[in-house]
C-alpha atoms as a PDB file:
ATOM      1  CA  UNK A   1     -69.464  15.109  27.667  1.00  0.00           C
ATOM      2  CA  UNK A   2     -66.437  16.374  25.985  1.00  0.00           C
ATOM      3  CA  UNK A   3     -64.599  13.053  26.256  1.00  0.00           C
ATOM      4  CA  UNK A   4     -67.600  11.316  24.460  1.00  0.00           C
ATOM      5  CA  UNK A   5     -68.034  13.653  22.020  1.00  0.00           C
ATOM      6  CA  UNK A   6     -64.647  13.971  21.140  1.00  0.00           C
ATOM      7  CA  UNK A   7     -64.301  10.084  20.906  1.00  0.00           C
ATOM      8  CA  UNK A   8     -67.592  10.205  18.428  1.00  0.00           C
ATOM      9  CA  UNK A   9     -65.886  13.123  16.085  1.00  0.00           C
ATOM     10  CA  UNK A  10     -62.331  11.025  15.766  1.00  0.00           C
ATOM     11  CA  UNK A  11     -64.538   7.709  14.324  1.00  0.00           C
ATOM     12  CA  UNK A  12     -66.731   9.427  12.582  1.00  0.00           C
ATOM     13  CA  UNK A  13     -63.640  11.784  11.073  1.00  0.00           C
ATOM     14  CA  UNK A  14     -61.482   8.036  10.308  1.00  0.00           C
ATOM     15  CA  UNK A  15     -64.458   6.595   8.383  1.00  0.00           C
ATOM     16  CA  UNK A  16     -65.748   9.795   6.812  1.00  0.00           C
ATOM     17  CA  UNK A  17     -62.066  10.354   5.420  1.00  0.00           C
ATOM     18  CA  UNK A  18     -61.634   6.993   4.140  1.00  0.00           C
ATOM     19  CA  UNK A  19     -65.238   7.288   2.460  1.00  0.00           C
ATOM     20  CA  UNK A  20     -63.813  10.062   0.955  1.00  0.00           C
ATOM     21  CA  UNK A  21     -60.822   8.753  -0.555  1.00  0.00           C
ATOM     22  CA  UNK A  22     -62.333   5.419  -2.202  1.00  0.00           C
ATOM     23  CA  UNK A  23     -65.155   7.653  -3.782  1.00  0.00           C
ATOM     24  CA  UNK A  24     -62.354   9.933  -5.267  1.00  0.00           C
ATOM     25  CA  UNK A  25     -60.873   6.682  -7.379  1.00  0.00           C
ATOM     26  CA  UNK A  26     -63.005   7.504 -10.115  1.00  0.00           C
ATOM     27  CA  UNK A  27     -60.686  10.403 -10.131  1.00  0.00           C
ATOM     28  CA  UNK A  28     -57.712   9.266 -11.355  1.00  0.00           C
ATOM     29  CA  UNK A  29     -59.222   8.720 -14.433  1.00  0.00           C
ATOM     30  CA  UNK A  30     -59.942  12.780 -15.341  1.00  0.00           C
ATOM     31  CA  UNK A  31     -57.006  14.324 -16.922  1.00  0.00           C
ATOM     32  CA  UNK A  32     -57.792  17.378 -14.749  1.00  0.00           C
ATOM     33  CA  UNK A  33     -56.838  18.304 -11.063  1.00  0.00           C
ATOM     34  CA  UNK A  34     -60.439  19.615 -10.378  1.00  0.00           C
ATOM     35  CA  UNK A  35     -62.157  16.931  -9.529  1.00  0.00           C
ATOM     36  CA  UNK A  36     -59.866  16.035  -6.995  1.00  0.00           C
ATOM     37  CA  UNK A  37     -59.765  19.548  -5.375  1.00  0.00           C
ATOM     38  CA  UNK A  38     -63.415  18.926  -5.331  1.00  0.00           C
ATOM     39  CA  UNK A  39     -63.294  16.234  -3.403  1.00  0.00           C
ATOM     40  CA  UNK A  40     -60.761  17.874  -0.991  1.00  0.00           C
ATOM     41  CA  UNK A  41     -63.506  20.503  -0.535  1.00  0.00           C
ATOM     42  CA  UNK A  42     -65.918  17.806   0.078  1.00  0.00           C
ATOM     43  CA  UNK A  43     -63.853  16.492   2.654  1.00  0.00           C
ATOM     44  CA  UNK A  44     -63.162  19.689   4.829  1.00  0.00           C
ATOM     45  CA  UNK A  45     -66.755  20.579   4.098  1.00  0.00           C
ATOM     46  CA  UNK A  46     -68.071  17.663   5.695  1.00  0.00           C
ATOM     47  CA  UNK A  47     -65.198  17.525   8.367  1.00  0.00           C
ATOM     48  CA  UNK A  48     -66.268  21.156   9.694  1.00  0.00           C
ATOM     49  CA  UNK A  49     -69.775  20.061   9.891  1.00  0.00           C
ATOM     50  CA  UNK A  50     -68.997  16.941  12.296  1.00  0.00           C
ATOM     51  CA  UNK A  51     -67.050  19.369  14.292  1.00  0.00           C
ATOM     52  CA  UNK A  52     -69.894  21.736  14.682  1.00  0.00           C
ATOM     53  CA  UNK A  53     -72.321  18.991  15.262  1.00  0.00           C
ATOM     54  CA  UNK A  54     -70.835  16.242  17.481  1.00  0.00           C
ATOM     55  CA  UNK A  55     -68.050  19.423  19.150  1.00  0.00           C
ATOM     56  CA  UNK A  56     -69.351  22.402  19.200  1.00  0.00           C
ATOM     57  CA  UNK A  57     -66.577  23.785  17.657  1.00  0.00           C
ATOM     58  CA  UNK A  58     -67.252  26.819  15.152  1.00  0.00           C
ATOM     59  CA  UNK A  59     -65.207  29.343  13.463  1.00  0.00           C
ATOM     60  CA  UNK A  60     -65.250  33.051  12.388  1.00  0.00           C
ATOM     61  CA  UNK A  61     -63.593  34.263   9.321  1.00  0.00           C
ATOM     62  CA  UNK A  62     -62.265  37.779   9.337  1.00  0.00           C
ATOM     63  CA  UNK A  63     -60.420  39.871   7.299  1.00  0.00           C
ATOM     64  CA  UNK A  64     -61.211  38.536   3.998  1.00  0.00           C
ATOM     65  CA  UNK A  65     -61.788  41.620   2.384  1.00  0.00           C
ATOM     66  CA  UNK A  66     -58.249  42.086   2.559  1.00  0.00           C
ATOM     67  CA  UNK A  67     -57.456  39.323   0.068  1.00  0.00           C
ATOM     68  CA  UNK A  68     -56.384  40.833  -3.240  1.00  0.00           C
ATOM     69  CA  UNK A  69     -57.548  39.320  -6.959  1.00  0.00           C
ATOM     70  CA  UNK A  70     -55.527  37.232  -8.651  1.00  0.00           C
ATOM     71  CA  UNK A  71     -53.632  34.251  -7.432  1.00  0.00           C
ATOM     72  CA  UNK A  72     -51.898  34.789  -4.105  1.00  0.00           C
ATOM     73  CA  UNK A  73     -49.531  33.127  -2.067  1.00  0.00           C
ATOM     74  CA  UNK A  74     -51.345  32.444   1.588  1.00  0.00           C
ATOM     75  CA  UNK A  75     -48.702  32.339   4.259  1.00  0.00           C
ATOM     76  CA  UNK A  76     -50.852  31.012   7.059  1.00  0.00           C
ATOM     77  CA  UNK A  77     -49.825  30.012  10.631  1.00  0.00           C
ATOM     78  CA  UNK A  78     -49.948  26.132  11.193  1.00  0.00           C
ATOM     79  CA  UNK A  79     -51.830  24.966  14.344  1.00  0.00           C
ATOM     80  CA  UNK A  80     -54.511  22.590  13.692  1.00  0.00           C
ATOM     81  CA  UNK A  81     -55.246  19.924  10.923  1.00  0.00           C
ATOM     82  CA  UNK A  82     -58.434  22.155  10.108  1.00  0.00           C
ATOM     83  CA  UNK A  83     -55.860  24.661   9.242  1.00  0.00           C
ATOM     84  CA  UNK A  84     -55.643  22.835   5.736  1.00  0.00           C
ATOM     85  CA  UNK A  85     -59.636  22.217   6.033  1.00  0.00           C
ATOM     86  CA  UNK A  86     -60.881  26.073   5.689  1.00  0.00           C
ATOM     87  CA  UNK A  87     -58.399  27.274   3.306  1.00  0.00           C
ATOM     88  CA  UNK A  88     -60.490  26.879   0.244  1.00  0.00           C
ATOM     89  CA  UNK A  89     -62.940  28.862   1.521  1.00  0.00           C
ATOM     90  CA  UNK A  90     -60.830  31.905   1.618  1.00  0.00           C
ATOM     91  CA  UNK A  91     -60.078  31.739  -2.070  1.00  0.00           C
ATOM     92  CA  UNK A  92     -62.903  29.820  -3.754  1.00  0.00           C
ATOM     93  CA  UNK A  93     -62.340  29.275  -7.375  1.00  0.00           C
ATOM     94  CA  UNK A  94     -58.539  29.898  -7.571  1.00  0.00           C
ATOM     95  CA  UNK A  95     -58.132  25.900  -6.486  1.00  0.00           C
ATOM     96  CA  UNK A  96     -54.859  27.018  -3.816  1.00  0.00           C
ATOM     97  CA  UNK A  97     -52.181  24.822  -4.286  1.00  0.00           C
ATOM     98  CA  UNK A  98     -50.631  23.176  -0.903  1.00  0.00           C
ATOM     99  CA  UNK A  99     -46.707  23.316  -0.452  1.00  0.00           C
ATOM    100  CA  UNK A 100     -45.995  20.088   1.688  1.00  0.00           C
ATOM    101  CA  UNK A 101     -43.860  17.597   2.503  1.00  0.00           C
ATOM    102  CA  UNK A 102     -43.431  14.573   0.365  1.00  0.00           C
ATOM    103  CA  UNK A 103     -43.991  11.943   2.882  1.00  0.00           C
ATOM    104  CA  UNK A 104     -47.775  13.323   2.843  1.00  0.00           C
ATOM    105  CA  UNK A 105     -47.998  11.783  -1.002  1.00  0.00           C
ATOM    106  CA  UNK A 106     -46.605   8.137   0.422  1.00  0.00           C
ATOM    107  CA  UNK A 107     -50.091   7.738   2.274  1.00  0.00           C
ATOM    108  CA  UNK A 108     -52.541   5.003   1.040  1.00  0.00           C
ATOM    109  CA  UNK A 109     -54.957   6.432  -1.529  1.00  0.00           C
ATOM    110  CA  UNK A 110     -54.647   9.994   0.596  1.00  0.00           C
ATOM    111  CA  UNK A 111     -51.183  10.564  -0.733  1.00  0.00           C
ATOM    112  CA  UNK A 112     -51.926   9.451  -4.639  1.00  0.00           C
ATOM    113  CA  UNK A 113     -54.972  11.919  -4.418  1.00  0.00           C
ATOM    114  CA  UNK A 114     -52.811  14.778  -3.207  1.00  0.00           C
ATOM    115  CA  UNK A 115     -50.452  14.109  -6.010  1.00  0.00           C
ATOM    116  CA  UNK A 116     -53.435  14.428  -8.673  1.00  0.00           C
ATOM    117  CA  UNK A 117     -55.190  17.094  -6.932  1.00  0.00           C
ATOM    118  CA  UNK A 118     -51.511  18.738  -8.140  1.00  0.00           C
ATOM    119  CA  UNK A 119     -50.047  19.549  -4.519  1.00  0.00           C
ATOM    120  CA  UNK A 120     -46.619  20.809  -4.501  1.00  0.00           C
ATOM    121  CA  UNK A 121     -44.930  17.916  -2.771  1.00  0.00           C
ATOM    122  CA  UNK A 122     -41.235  18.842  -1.286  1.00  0.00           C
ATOM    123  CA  UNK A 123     -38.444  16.108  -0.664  1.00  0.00           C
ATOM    124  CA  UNK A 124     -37.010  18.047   2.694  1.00  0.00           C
ATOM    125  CA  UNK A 125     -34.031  16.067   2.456  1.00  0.00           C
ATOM    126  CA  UNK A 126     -32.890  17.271  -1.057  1.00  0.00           C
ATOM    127  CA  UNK A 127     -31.153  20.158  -0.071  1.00  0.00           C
ATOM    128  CA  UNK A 128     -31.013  22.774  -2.506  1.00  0.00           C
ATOM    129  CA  UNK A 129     -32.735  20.518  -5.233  1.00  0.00           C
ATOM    130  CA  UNK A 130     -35.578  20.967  -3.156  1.00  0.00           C
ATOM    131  CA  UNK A 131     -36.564  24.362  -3.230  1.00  0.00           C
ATOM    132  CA  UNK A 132     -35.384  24.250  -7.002  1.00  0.00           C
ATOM    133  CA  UNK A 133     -38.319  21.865  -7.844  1.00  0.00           C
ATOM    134  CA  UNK A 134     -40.368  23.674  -5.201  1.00  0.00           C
ATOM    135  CA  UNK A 135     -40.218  27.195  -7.464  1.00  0.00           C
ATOM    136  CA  UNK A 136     -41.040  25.219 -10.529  1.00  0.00           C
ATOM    137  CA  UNK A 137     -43.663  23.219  -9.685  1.00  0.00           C
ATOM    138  CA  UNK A 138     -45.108  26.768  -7.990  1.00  0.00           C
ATOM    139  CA  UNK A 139     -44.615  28.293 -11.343  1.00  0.00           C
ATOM    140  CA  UNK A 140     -46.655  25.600 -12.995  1.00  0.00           C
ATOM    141  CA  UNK A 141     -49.114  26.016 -10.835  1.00  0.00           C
ATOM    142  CA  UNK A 142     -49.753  30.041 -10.706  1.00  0.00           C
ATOM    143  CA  UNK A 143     -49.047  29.892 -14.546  1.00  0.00           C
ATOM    144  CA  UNK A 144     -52.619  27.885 -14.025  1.00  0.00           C
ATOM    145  CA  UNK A 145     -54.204  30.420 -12.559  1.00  0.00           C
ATOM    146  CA  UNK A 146     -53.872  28.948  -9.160  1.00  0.00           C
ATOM    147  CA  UNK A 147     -53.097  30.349  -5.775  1.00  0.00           C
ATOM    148  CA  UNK A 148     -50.468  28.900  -3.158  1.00  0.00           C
ATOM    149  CA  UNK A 149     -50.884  27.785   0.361  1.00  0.00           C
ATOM    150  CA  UNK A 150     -47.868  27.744   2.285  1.00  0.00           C
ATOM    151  CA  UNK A 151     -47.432  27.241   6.230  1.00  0.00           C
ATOM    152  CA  UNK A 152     -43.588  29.220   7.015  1.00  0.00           C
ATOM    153  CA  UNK A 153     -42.744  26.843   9.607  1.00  0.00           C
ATOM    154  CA  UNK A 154     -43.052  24.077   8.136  1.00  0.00           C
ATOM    155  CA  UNK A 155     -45.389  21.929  10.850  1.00  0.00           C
ATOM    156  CA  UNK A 156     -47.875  22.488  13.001  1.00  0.00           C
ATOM    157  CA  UNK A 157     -47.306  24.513  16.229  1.00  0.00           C
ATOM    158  CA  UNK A 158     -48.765  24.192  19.424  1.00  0.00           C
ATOM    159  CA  UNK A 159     -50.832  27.778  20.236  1.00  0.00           C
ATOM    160  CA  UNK A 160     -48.238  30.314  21.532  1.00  0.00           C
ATOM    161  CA  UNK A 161     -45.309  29.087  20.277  1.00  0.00           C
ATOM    162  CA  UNK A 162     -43.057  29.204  16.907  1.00  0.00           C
ATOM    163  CA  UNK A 163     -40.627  27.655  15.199  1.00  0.00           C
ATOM    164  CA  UNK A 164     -37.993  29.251  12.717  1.00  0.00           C
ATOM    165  CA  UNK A 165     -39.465  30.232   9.505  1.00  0.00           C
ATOM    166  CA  UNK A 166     -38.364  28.399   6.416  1.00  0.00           C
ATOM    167  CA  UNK A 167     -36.871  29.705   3.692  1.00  0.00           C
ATOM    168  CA  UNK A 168     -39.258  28.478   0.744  1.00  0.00           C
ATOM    169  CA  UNK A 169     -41.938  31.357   1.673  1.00  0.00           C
ATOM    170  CA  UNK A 170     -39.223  33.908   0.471  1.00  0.00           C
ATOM    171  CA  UNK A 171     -37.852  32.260  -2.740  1.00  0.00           C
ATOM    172  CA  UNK A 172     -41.853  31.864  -3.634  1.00  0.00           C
ATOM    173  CA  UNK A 173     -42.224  35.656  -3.092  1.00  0.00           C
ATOM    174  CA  UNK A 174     -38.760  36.338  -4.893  1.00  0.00           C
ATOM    175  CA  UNK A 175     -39.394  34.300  -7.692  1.00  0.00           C
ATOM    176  CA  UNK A 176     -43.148  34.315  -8.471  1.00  0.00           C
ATOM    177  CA  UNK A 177     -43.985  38.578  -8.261  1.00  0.00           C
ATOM    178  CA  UNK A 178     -47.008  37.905  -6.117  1.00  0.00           C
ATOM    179  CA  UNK A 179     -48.290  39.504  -3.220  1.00  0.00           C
ATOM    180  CA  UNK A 180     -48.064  37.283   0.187  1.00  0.00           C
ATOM    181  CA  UNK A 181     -51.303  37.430   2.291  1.00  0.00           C
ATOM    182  CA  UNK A 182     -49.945  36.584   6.108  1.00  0.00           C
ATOM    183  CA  UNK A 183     -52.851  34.672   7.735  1.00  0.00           C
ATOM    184  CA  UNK A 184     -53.264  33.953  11.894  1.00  0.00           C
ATOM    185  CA  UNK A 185     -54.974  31.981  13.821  1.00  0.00           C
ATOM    186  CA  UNK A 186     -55.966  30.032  16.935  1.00  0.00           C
ATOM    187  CA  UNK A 187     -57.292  26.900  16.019  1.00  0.00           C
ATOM    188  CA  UNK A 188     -54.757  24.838  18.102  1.00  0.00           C
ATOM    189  CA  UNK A 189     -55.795  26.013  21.085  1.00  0.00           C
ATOM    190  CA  UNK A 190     -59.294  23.753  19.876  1.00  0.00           C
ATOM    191  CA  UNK A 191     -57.923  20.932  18.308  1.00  0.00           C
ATOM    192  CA  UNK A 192     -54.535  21.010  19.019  1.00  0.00           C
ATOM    193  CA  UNK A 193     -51.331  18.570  16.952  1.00  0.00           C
ATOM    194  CA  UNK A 194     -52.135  14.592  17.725  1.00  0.00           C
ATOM    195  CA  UNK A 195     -54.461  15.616  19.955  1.00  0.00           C
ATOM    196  CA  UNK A 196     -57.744  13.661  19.965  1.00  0.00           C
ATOM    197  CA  UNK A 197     -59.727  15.778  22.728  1.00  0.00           C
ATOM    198  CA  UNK A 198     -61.761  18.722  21.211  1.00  0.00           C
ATOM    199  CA  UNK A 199     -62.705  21.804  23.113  1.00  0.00           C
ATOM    200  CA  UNK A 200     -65.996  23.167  22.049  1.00  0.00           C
ATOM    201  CA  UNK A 201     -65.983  27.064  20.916  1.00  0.00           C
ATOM    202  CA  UNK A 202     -65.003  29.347  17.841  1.00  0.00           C
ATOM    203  CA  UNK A 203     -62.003  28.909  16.206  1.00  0.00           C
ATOM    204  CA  UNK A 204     -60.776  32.529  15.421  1.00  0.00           C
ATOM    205  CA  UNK A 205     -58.890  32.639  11.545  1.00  0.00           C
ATOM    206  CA  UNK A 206     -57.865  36.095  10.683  1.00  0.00           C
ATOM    207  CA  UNK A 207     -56.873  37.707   6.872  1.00  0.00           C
ATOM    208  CA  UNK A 208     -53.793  39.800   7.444  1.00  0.00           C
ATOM    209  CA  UNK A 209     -52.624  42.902   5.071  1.00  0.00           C
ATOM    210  CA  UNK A 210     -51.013  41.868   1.925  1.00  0.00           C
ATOM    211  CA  UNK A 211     -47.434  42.002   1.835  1.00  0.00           C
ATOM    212  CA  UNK A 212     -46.612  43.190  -1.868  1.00  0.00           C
ATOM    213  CA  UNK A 213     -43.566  41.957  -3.993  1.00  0.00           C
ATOM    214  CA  UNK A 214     -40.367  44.230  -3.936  1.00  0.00           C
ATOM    215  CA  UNK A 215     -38.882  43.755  -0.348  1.00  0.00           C
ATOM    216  CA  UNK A 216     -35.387  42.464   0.095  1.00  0.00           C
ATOM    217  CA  UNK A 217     -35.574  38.720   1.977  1.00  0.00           C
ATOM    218  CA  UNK A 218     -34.860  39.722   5.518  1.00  0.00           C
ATOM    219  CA  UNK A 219     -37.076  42.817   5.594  1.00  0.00           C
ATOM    220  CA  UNK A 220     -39.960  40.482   3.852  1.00  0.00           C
ATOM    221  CA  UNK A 221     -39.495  37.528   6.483  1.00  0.00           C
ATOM    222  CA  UNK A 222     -39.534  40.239   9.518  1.00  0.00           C
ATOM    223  CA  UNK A 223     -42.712  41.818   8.025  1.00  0.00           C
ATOM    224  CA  UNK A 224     -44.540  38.002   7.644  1.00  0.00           C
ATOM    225  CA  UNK A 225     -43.583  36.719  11.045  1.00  0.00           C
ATOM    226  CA  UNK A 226     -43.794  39.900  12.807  1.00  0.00           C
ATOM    227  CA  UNK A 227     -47.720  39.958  11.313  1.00  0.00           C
ATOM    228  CA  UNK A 228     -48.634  36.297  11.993  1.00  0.00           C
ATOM    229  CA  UNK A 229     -47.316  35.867  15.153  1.00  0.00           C
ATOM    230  CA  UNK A 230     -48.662  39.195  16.569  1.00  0.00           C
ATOM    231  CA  UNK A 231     -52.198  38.509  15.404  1.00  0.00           C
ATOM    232  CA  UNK A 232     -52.305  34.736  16.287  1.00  0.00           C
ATOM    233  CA  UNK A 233     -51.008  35.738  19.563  1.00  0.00           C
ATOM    234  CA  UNK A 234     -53.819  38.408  20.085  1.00  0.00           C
ATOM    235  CA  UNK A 235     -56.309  35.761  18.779  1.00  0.00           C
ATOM    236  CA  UNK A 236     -55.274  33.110  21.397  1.00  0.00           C
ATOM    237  CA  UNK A 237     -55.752  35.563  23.778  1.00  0.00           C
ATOM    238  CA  UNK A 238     -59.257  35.782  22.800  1.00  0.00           C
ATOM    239  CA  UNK A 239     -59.768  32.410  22.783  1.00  0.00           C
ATOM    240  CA  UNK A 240     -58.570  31.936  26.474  1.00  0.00           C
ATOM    241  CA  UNK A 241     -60.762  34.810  27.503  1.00  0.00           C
ATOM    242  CA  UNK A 242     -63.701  33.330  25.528  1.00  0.00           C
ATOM    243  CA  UNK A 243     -63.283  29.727  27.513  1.00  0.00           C
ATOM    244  CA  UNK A 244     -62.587  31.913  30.850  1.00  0.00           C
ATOM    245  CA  UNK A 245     -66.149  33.176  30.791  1.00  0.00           C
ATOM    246  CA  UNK A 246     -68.563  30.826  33.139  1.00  0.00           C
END
């Protein structure tokens, strides 16, 4: 049963996102980012809803009382593609901007759309010129009114394990004055990277404490892992005790 309805969710998910992306031509057309973003939201929306239906997958949201006002930058573990699905509902209205790489804007109409929907594309290859157009195009962006979604490590994870943390979370916290919200999860252990089998269940996403400007860089990149790692390890655990159960 899994196998099939795993197999139904990845077609359905390839023609529902490339539905998505012709309808969102029109878009190019509005000389504002929003109706791209809500297309994005359109397309997570409707994502989450094929995972609930055809895998039984289902998430919790906790912690979101924690989120301060104001644009934010969301420093949020990286497991799962849905990891960049829920985000917008954490922050409605503040229209998060997405640091990531700029081999995600090369994409066939995906890429163009991410690049009007005013994503913060970075050329990982530039060296120092990177993180230089990184903190402007950030600054554009807050200066907007919008929050900032960055994942530290730069990829997706498998659950349980880390990779170094990037430097571009810390200049954004340096240079922009807001506060960092750490965010864990344990959504890989579901719907893991390339994987195409889904395991049915509740994905567990949990809003950390705010980590307000002021900290030097190395005692500000100790707090943020130290946070995310802890709780997404504590939230895997729950998920393997959930899926345990008979």
């Amino acid at each position: 049963m899994r196998v099939l309805s795993s197999l139904l969710f990845n077609a359905a998910f390839i023609l529902w996102t490339a539905a998505v992306c012709i309808s969102g031509l029109p878009a190019f057309f509005s000389d504002s980012y929003k109706p791209v973003y809500g297309l994005g939201q359109r397309w997570g929306t409707g994502t989450i809803r094929l995972l609930r239906w055809l895998c039984g997958l289902r998430y919790e949201l906790r912690g979101l009382e924690r989120l301060p006002d104001g644009p934010v930058i969301l420093a949020c573990k990286h497991q799962s593609t849905w990891d960049t699905l829920v985000i917008p509902r954490l922050v409605p209205g503040r229209y998060p901007a997405y640091v990531l790489k700029i081999e995600l804007t090369r994409l066939p109409l995906f890429g163009p759309l991410l690049r009007k929907g005013g994503m913060i594309a970075v050329d990982r290859s530039a060296g120092g010129k990177a993180l230089k157009d990184m903190l402007a195009q950030a600054r554009e962006r807050v200066a907007d009114g919008r929050s900032l979604v960055i994942y530290p490590e730069g990829t997706r994870t498998a659950p349980g394990k880390k990779l170094p943390y990037h430097p571009g979370v810390a200049a954004l916290y340096k240079d922009l004055g807001l506060p960092v919200v750490p965010v864990a999860l344990n959504s890989g252990f579901f719907w893991g990277r390339r994987a195409w089998l889904i395991r049915p269940g509740q994905i567990l996403l949990e809003v950390l404490e705010p980590i307000e400007p002021g900290l030097d860089r190395r005692d500000f990149l100790q707090r943020l892992e130290a946070a995310v790692e802890g709780a997404s390890g504590r939230l895997l655990k729950e998920a393997e005790e959930a899926a345990s159960k008979p």
